[in-house]
C-alpha atoms as a PDB file:
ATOM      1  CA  UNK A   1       0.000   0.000   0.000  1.00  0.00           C
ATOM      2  CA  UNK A   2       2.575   2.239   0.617  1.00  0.00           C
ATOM      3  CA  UNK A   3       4.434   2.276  -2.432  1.00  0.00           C
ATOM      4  CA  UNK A   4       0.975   2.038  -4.209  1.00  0.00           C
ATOM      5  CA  UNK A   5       0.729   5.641  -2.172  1.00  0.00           C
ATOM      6  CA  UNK A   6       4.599   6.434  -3.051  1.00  0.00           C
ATOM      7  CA  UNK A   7       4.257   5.671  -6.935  1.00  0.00           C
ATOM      8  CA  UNK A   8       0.871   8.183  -7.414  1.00  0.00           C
ATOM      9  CA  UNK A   9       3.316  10.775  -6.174  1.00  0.00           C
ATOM     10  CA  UNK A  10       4.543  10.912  -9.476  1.00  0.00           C
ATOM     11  CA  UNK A  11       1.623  11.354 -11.582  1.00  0.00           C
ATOM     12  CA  UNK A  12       1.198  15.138 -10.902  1.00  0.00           C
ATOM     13  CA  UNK A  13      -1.333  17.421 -12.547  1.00  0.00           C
ATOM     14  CA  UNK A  14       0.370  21.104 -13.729  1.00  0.00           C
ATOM     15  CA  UNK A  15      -0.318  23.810 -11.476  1.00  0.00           C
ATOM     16  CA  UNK A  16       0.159  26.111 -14.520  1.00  0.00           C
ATOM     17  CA  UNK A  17      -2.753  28.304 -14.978  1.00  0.00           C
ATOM     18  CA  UNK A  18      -3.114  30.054 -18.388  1.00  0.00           C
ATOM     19  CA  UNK A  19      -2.401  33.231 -19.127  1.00  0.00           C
ATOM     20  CA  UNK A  20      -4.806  35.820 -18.110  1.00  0.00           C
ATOM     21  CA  UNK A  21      -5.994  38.929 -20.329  1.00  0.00           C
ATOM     22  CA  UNK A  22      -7.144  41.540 -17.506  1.00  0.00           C
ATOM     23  CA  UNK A  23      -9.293  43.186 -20.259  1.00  0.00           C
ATOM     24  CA  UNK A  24     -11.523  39.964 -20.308  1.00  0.00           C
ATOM     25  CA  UNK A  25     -11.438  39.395 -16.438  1.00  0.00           C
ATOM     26  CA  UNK A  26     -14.656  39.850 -15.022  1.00  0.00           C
ATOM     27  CA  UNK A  27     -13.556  42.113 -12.063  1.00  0.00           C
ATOM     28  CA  UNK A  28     -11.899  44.467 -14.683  1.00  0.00           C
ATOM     29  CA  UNK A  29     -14.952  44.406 -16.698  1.00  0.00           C
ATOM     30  CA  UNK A  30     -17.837  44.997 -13.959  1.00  0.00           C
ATOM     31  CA  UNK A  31     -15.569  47.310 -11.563  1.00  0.00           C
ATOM     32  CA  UNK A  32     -17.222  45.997  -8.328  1.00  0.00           C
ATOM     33  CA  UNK A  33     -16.369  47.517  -4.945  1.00  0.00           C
ATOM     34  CA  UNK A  34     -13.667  46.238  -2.973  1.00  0.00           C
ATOM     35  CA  UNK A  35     -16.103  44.076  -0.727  1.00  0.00           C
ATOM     36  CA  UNK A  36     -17.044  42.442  -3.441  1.00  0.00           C
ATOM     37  CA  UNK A  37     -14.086  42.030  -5.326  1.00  0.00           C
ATOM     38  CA  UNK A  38     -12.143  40.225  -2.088  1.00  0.00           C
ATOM     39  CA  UNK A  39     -15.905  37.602  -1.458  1.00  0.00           C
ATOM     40  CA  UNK A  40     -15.420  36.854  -5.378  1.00  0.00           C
ATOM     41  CA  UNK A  41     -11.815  35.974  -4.927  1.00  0.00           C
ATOM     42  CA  UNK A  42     -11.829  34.626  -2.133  1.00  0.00           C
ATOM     43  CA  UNK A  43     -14.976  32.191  -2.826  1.00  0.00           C
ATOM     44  CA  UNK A  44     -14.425  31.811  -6.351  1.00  0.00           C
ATOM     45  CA  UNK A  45     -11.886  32.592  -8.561  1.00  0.00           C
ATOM     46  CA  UNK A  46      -9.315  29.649  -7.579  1.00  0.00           C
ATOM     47  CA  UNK A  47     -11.411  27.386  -9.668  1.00  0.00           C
ATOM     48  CA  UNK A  48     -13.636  29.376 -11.706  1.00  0.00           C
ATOM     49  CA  UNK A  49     -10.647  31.862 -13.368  1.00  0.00           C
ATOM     50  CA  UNK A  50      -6.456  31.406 -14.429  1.00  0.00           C
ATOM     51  CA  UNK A  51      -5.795  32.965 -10.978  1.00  0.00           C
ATOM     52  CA  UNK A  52      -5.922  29.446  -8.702  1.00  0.00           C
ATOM     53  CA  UNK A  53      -3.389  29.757  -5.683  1.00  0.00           C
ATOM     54  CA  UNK A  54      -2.599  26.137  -5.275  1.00  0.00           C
ATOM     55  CA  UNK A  55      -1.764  25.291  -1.736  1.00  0.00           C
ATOM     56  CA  UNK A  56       0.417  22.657  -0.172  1.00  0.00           C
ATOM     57  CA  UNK A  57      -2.147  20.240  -0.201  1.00  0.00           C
ATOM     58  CA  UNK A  58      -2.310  19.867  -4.134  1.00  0.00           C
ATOM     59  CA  UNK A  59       1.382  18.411  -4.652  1.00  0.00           C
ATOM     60  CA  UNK A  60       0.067  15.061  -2.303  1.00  0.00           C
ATOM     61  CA  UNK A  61      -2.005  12.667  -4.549  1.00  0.00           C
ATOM     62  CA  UNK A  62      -4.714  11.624  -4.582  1.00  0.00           C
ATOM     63  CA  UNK A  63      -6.105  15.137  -3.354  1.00  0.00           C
ATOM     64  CA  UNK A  64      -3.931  16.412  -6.035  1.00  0.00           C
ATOM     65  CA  UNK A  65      -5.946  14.678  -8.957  1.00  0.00           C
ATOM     66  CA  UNK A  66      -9.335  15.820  -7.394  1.00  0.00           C
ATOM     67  CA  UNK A  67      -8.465  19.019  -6.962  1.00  0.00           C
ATOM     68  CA  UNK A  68      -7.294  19.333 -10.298  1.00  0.00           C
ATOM     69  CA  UNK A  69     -10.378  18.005 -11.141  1.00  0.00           C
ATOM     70  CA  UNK A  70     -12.389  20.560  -9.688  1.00  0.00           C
ATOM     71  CA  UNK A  71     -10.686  23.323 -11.139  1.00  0.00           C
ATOM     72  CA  UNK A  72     -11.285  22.207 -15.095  1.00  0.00           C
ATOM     73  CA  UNK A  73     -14.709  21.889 -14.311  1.00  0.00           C
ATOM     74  CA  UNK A  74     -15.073  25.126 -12.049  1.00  0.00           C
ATOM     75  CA  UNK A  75     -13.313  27.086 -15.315  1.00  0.00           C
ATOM     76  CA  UNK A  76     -15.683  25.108 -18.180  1.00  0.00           C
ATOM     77  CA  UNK A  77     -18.880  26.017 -15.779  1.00  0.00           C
ATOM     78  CA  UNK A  78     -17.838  29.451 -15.264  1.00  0.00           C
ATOM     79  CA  UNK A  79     -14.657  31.351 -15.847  1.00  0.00           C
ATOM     80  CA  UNK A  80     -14.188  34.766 -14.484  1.00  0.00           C
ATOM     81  CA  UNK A  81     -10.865  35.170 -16.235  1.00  0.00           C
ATOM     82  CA  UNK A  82     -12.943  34.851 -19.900  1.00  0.00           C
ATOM     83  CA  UNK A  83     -16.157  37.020 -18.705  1.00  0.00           C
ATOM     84  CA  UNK A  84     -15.176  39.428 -21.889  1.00  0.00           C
ATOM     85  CA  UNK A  85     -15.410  36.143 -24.301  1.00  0.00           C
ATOM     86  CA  UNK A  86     -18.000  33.634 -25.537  1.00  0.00           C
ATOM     87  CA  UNK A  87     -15.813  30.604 -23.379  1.00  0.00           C
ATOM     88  CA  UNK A  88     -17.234  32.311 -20.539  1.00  0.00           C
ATOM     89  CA  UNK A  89     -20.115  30.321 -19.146  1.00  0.00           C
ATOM     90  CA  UNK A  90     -20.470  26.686 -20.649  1.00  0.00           C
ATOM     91  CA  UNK A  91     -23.109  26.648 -22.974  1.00  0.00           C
ATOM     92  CA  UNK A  92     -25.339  28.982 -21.933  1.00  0.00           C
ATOM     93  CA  UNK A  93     -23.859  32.719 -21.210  1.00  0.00           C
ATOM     94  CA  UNK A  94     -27.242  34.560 -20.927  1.00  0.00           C
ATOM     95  CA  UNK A  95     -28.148  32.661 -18.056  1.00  0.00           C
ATOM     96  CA  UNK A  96     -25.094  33.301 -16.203  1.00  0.00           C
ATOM     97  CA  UNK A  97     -26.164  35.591 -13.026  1.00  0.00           C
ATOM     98  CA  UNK A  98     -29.198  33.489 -12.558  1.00  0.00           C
ATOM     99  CA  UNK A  99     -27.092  30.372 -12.048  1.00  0.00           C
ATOM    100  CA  UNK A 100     -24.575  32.475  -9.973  1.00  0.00           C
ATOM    101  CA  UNK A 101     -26.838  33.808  -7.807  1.00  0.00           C
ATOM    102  CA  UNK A 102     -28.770  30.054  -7.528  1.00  0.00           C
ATOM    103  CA  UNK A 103     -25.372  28.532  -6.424  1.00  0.00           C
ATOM    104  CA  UNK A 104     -25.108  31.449  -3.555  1.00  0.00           C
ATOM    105  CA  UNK A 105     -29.044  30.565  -2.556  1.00  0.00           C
ATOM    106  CA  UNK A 106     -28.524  26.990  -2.352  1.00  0.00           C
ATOM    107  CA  UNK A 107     -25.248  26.780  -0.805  1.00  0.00           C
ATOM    108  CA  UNK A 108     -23.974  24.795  -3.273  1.00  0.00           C
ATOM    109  CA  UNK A 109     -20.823  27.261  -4.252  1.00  0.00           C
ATOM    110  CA  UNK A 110     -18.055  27.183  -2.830  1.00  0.00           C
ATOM    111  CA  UNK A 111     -17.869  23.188  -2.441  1.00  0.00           C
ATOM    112  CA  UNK A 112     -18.093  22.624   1.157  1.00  0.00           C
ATOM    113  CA  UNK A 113     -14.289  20.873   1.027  1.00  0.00           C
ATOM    114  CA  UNK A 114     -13.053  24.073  -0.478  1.00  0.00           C
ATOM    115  CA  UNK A 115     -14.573  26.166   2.701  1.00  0.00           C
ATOM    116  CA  UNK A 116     -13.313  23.210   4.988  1.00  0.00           C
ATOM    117  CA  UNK A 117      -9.779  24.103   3.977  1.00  0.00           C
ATOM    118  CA  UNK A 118     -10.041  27.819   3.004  1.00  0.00           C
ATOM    119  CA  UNK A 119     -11.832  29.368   6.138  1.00  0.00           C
ATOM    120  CA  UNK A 120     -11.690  33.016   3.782  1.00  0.00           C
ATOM    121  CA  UNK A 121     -14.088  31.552   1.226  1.00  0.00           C
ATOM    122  CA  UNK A 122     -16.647  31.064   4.037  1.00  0.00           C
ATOM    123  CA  UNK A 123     -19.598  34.010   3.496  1.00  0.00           C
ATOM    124  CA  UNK A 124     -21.611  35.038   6.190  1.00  0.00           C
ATOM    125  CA  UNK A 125     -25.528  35.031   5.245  1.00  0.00           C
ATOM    126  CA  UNK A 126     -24.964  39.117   5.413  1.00  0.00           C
ATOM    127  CA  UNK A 127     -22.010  38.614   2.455  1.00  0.00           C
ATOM    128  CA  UNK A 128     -24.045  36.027   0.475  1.00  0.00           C
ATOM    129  CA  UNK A 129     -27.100  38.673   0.465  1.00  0.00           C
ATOM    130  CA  UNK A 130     -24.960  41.132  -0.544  1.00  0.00           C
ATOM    131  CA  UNK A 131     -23.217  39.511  -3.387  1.00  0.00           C
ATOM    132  CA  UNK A 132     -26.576  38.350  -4.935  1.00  0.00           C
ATOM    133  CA  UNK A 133     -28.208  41.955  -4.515  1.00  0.00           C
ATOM    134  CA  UNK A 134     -25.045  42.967  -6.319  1.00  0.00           C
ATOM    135  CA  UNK A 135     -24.683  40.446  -9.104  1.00  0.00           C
ATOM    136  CA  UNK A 136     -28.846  41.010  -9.666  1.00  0.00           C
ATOM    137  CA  UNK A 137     -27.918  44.832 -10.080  1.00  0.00           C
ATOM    138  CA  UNK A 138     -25.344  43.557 -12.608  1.00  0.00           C
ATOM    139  CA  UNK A 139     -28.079  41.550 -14.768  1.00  0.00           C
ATOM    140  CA  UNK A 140     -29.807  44.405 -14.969  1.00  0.00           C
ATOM    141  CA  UNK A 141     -26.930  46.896 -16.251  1.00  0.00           C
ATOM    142  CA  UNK A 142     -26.075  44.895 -18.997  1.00  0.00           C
ATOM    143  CA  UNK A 143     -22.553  43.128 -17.563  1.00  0.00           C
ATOM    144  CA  UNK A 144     -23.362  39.651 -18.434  1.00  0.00           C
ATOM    145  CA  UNK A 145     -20.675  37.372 -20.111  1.00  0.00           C
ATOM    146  CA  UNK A 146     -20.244  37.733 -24.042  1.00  0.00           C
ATOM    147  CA  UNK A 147     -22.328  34.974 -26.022  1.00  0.00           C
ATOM    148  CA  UNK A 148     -21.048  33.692 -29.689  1.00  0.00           C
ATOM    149  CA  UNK A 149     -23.982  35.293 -31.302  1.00  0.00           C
ATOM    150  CA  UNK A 150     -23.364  38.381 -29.945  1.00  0.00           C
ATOM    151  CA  UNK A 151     -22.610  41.147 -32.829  1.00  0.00           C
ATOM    152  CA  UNK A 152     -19.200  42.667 -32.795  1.00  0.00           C
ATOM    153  CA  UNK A 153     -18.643  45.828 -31.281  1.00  0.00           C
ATOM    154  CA  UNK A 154     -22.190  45.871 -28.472  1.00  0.00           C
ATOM    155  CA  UNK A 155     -21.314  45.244 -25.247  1.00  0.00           C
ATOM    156  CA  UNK A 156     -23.083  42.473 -23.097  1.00  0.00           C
ATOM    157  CA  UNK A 157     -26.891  43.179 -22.188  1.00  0.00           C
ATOM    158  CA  UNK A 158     -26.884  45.800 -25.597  1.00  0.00           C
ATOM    159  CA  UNK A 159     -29.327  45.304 -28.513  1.00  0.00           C
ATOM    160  CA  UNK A 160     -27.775  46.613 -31.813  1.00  0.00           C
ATOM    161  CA  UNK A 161     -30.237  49.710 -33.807  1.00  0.00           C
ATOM    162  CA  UNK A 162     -31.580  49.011 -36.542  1.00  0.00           C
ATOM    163  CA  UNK A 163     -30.177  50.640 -39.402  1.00  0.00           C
ATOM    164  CA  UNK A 164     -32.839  49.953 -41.821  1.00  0.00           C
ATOM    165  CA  UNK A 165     -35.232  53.280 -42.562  1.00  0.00           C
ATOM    166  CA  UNK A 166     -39.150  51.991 -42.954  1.00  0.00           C
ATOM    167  CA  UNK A 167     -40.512  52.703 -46.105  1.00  0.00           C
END
């Protein structure tokens, strides 16, 4: 068992995490206050953006291999880091702040292993109000992620004018 334990030591996943364009980064983008800001890094952007922090804790496998795990999921789900691009959100980047703000409701974000070991990404029922009354403000002023069929040159949440005179 114990050089069972010894030999997954070498199968390591890369704590390398792409390179980050701060003109697509979702904090850059909506400009929230510094409350909000510090609860959205601290709760969420190790696996939902390029920013993770790995800790100690992610060089031992097998906790290596599920955390890594985690993270490619967290960043195809929702990636903070791509907010200004269509890779964004999954599948569906309209719906983005209503599943964000679901997660927060339900408890369901962050994972309850990733509060067990990062006491900082633990929000009070005061914070989790006041990141959803935020994030519902920023439905509503247009911030949501970039979609594919989204014309060129409208930001999220616009509707392009019509050009066309009526005859």
């Amino acid at each position: 068992m114990l050089v069972l334990f010894i030999g997954m030591q070498f199968i390591r996943p890369s704590h390398q995490n792409p390179p980050v364009d701060p003109q697509q980064d979702f904090l850059a983008i909506a400009q929230p206050s510094a409350e909000i800001s510090t609860m959205l890094k601290n709760a969420c952007y190790d696996c939902h953006s390029h920013e993770t922090k790995y800790p100690w804790y992610s060089n031992v496998a097998p906790v290596s291999w599920i955390l890594q795990n985690h993270i490619i999921e967290g960043r195809e789900h929702l990636n903070f880091s791509k907010w200004g691009t269509p890779e964004a959100f999954g599948e569906e980047p309209e719906e983005a702040f209503e599943e964000i703000i679901e997660v927060i409701q339900k408890g369901e974000m962050p994972l309850w292993d990733y509060k067990m070991m990062h006491p900082e990404a633990r929000l009070s029922e005061a914070d989790k109000n006041q990141l959803i009354n935020w994030v519902e403000n920023q439905s509503l002023s247009g911030n949501a992620p970039v979609s594919d069929n989204q014309p060129k040159g409208f930001e999220a949440g616009e509707e392009p004018e019509d050009d066309e005179e009526e005859h």
